[in-house]
Protein backbone atom coordinates (compact mmCIF):
# COMPACT_ATOMS: atom_id res chain seq x y z
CA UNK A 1 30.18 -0.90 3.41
CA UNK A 2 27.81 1.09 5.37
CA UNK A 3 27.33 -0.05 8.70
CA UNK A 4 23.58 1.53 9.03
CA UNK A 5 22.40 -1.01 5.97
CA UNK A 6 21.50 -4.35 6.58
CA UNK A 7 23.03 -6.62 3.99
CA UNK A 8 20.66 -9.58 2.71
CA UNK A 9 21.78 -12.88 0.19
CA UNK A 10 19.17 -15.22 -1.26
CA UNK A 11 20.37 -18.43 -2.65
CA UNK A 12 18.54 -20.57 -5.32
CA UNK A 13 19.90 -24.06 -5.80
CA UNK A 14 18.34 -24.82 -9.26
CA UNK A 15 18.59 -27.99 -11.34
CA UNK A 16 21.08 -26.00 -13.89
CA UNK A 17 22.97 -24.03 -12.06
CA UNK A 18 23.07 -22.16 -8.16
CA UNK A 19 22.09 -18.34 -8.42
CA UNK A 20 23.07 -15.61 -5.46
CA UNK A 21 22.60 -12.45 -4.71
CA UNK A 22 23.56 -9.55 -2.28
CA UNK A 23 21.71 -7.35 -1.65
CA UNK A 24 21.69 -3.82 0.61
CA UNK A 25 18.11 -2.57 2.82
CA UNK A 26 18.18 0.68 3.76
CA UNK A 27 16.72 2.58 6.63
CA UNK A 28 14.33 3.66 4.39
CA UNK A 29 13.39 0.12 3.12
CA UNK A 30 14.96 0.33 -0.09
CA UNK A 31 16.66 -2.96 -1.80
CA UNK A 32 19.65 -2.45 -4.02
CA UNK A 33 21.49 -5.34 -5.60
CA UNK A 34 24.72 -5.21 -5.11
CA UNK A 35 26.13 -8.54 -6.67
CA UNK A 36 25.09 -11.57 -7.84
CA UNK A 37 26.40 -15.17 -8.32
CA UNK A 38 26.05 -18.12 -10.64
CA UNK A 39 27.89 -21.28 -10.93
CA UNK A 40 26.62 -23.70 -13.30
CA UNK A 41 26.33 -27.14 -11.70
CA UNK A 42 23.94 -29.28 -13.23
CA UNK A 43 22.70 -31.14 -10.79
CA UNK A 44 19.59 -32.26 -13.07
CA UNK A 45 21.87 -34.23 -15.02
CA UNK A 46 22.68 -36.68 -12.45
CA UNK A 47 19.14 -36.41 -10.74
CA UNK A 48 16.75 -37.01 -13.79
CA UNK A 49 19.21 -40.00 -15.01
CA UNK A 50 19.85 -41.91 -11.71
CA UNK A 51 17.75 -40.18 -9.22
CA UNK A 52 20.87 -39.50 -7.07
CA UNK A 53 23.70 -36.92 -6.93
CA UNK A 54 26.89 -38.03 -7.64
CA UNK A 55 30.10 -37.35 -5.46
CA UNK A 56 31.48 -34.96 -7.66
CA UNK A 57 29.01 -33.13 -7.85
CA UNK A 58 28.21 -32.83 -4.28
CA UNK A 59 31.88 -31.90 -3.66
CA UNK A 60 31.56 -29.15 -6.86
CA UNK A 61 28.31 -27.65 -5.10
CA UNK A 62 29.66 -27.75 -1.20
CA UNK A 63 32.84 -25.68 -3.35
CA UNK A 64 30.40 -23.42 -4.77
CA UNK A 65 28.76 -22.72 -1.21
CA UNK A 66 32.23 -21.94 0.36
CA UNK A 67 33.33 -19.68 -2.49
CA UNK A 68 29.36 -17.68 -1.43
CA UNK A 69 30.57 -17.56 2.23
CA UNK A 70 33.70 -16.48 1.28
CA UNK A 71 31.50 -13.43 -0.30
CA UNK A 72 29.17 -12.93 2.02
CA UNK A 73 32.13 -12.47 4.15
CA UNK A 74 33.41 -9.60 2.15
CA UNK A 75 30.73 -7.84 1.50
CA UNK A 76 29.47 -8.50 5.70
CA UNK A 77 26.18 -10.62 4.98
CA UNK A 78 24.01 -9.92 7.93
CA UNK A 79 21.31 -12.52 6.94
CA UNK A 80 21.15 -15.18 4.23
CA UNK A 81 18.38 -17.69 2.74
CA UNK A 82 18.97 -20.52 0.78
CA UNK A 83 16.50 -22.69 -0.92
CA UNK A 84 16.45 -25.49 -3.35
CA UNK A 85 14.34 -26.84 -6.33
CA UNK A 86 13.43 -29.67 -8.57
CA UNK A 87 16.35 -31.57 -8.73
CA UNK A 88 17.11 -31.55 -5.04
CA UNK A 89 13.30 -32.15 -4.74
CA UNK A 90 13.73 -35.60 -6.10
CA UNK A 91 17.03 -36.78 -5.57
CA UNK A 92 17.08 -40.02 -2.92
CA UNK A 93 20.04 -38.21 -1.51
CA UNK A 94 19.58 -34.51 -0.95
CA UNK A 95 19.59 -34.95 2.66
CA UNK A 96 23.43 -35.86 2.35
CA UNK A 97 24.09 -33.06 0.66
CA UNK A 98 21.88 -30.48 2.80
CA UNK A 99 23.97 -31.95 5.82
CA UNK A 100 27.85 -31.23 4.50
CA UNK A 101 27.05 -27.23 3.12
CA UNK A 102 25.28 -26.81 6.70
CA UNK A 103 28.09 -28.55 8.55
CA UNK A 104 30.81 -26.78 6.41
CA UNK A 105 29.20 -23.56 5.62
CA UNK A 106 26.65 -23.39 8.63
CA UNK A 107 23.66 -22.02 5.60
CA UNK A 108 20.91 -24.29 5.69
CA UNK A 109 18.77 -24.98 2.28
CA UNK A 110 15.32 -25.33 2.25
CA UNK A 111 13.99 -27.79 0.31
CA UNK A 112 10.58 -26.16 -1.56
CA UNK A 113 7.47 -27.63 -3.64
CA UNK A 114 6.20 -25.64 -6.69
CA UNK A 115 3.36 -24.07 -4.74
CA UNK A 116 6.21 -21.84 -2.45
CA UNK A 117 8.35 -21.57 -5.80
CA UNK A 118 4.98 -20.02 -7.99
CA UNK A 119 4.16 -17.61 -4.68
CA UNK A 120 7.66 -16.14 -4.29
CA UNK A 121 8.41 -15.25 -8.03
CA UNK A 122 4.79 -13.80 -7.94
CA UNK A 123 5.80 -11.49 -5.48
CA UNK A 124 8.79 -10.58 -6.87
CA UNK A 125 7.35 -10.23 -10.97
CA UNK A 126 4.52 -7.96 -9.39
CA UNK A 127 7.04 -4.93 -8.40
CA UNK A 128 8.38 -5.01 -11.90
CA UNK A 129 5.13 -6.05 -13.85
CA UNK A 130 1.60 -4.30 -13.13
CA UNK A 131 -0.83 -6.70 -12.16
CA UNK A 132 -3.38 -4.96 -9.94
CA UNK A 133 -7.37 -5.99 -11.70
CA UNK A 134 -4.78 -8.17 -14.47
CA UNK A 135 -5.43 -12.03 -14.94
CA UNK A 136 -2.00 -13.42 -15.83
CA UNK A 137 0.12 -16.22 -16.85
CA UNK A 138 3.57 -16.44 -15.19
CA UNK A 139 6.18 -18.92 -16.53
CA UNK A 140 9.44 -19.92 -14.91
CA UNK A 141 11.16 -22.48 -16.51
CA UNK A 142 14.02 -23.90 -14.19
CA UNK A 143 16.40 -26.91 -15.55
CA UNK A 144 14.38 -29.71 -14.33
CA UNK A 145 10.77 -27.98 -14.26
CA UNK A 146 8.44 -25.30 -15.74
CA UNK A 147 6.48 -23.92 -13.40
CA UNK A 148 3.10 -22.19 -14.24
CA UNK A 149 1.08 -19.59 -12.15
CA UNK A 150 -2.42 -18.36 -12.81
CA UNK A 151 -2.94 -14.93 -11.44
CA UNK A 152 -5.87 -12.82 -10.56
CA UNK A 153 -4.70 -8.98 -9.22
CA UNK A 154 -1.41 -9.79 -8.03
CA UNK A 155 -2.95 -13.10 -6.02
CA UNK A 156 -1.83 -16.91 -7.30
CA UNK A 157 -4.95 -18.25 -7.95
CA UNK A 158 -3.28 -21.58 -8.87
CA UNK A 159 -0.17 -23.16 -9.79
CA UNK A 160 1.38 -26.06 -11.45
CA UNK A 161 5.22 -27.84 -11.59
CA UNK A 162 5.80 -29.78 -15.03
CA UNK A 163 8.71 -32.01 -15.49
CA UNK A 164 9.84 -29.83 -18.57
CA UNK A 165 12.91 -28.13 -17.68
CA UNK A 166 15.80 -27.13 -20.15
CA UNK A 167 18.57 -29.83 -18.31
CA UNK A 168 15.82 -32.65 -19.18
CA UNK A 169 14.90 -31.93 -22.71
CA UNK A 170 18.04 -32.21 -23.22
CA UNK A 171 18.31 -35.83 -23.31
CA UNK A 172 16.38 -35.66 -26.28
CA UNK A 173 19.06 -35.81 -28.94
CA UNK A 174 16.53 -35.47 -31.93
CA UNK A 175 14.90 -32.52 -33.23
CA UNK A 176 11.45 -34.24 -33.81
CA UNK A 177 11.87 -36.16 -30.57
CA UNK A 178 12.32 -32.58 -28.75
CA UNK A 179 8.86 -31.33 -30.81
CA UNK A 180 7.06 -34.50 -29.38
CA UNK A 181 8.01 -34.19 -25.46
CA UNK A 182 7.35 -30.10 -25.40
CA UNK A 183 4.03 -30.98 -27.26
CA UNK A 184 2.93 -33.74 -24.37
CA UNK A 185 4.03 -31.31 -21.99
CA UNK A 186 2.41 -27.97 -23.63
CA UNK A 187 -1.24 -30.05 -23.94
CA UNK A 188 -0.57 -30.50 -19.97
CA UNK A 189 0.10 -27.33 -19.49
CA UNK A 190 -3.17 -25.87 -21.84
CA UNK A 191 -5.14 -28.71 -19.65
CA UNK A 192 -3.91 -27.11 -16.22
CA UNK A 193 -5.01 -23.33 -17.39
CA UNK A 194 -8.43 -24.33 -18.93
CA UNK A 195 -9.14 -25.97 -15.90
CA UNK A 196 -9.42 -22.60 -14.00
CA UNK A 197 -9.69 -19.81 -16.40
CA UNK A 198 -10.72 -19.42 -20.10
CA UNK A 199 -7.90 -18.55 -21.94
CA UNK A 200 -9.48 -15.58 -23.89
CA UNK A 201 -9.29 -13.99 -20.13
CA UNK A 202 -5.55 -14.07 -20.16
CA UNK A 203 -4.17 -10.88 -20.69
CA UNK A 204 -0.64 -11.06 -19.68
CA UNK A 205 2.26 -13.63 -20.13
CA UNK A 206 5.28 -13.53 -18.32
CA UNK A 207 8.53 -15.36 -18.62
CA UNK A 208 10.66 -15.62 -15.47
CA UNK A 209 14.17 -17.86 -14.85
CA UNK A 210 17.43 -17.41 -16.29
CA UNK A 211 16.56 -18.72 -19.90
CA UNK A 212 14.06 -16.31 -20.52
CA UNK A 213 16.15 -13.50 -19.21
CA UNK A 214 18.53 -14.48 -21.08
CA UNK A 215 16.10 -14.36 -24.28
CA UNK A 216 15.76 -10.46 -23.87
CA UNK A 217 19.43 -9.97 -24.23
CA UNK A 218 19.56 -12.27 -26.66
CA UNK A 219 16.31 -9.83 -28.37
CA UNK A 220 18.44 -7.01 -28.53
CA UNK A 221 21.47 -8.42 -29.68
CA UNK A 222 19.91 -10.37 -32.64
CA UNK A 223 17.05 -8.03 -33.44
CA UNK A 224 18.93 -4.86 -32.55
CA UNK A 225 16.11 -3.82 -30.02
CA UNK A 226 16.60 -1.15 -27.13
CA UNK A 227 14.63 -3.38 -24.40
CA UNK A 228 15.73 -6.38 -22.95
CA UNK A 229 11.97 -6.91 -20.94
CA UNK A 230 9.49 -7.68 -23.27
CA UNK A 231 9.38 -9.68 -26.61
CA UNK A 232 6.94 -10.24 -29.44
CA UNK A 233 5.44 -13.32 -30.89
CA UNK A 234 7.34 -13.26 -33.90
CA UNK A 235 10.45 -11.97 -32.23
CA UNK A 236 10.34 -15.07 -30.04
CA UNK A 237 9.75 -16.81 -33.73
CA UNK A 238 12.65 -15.08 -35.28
CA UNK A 239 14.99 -16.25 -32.36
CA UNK A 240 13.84 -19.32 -32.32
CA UNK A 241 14.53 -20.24 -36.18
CA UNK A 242 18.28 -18.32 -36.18
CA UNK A 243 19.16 -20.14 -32.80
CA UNK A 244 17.79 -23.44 -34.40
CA UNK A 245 20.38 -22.75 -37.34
CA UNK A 246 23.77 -22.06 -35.09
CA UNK A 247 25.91 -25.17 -33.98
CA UNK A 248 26.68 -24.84 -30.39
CA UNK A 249 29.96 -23.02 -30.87
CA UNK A 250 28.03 -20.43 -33.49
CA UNK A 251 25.84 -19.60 -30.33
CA UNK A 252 28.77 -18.86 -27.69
CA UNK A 253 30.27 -17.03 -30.25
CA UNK A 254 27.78 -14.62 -31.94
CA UNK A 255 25.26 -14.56 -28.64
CA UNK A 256 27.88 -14.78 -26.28
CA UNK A 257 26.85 -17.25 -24.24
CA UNK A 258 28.40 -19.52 -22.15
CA UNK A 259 28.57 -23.44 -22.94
CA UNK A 260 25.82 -23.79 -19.88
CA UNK A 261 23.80 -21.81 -21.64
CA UNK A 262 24.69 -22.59 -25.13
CA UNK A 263 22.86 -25.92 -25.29
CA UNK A 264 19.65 -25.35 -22.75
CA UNK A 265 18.46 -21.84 -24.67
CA UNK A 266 17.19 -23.76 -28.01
CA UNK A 267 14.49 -25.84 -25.89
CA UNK A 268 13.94 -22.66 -23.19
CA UNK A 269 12.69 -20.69 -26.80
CA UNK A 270 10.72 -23.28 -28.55
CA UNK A 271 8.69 -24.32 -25.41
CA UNK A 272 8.09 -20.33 -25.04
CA UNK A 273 7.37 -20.19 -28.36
CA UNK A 274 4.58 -23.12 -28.25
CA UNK A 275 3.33 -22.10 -25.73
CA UNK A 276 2.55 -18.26 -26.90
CA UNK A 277 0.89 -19.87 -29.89
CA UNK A 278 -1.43 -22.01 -28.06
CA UNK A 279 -2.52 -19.09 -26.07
CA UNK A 280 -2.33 -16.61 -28.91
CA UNK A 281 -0.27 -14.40 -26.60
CA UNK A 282 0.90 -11.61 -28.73
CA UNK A 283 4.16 -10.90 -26.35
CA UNK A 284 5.76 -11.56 -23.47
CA UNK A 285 7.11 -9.93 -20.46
CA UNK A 286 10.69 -10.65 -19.63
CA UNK A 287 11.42 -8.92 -15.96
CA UNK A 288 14.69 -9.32 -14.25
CA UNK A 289 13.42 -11.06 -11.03
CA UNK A 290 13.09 -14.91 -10.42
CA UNK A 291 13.18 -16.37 -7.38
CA UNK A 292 16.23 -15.60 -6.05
CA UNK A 293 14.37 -12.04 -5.64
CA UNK A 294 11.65 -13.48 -4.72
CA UNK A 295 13.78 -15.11 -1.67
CA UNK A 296 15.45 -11.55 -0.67
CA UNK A 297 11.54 -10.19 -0.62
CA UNK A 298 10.19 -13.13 1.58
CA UNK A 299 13.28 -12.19 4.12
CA UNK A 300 11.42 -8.15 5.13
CA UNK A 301 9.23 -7.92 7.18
CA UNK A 302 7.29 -5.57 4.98
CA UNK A 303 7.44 -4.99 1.23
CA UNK A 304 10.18 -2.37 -0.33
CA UNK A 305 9.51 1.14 -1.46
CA UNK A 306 12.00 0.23 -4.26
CA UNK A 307 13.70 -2.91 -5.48
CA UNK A 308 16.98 -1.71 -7.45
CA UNK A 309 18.27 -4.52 -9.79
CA UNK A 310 21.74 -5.03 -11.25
CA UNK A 311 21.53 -5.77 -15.02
């Protein structure tokens, strides 16, 4: 490791699963990712059923915590930020869990509200996506919420959390019963953006969370394309109808995903999809920053001449 770098790791403790990564500033104020993290955890399962965590699964995400220090160890974390979404947000007993990663891992976790959550993956989509004199959309959709961001050159003019996240829809067994609940939540969501904008002003639509990252490489693995950051309307249509057609072991297999992902990408695409035809968005953008990124940006001082991703 070089000693003259600072070394940076932003955690985001997400209804699905907890994302990490390490990453190195320079003296010249350059950000390279060196590593990132996931463990799938699935914390909204317990959360949106019963409103609480359950042992195990506090005891599976303080494990997950001490395997990250173990890593920051190794690669000699100078400075770390953790912070934690909707399912944390409205489970009775977050607190609990807070208290026994601080207490055995000394990282604290911020708790944040959507507002916080819409401003930090705005900062980090606008060094990947031009939005300077641009009115966009940004979507992030998490496992227990989809959060949507109006913004006007580069600035989050407003923002909105909807209880439509992958780990919820999918106690909706039914196909038809899936259709309805994206359908309440998509005339919500058209409500929300016609309340501050026309929609004819939109002119860019961006997808951000590990879903919709995970529908570019899924883009250019069924569709054969080069690009992994950007998707048309009737790509998104394509995928949407072949994924609808593969059992759950068809999709690990021929998209190579794993079995966290394997159930949660079929709702991720068809609310993505609805939503692009309500809007008559002819693509989307698909960068590969969230908010863990966003969390690594909100630790400088200043922003970076150059944020270098791993793929």
């Amino acid at each position: 490791m070089q000693t003259t770098s600072e070394i940076l790791a932003a955690i985001d403790l997400g209804s699905n699963a907890l994302r990490a990564v390490i990453a190195r500033k320079s003296k010249n104020n350059q950000i390279t990712v060196i590593k990132s993290f996931r463990e799938p955890l699935r914390l909204g399962e317990d959360v949106f059923a019963k409103g609480r965590i359950s042992r195990e699964k506090m005891q599976r995400t303080e494990e997950a915590f001490i395997k990250l220090l173990y890593l920051f160890s190794e690669y000699n974390v100078t400075n770390a930020r953790a912070m934690a979404t909707s399912a944390m947000r409205e489970s009775k007993n977050s607190k609990i869990l807070i208290e026994k990663i601080v207490n055995s891992t000394g990282i604290a976790i911020e708790t944040i509200d959507g507002d916080l959550e819409a401003d930090l993956i705005c900062n980090a989509v606008k060094g990947q996506v031009n939005l300077k004199k641009k009115t966009a959309l940004l979507m992030d959709i998490g496992g227990g919420s989809t959060e949507l961001s109006l913004v006007k050159n580069e600035k989050v003019i407003a923002a909105q959390s909807f209880n439509v996240g992958t780990v919820r829809l999918l106690d909706y067994k039914n196909h038809d019963d899936l259709e309805k609940k994206i359908k309440l939540e998509l005339e919500k969501m058209i409500e929300f953006i016609e309340l501050h904008m026309k929609i004819k002003d939109l002119q860019i639509m961006i997808g951000t969370g590990g879903n919709l990252r995970r529908i570019g490489k899924i883009r250019k693995k069924i569709l054969g394309k080069s690009s992994s950051e950007l998707a048309t309307f009737s790509e998104i249509d394509h995928m949407e109808e072949a994924i609808s057609s593969m059992s759950f072991v068809e999709r690990i297999r021929k998209l190579e995903l794993d079995q966290n992902r394997a159930d949660v990408i079929l709702p991720a695409i068809m609310l993505t999809f609805k939503l692009m035809e309500a809007l008559k968005m002819k693509q989307i953008h698909l960068p590969k920053v969230g908010l863990k990124e966003g969390i690594i940006l909100s630790m400088l001082s200043r922003p970076p001449k150059k944020l270098i991703l791993k793929d």
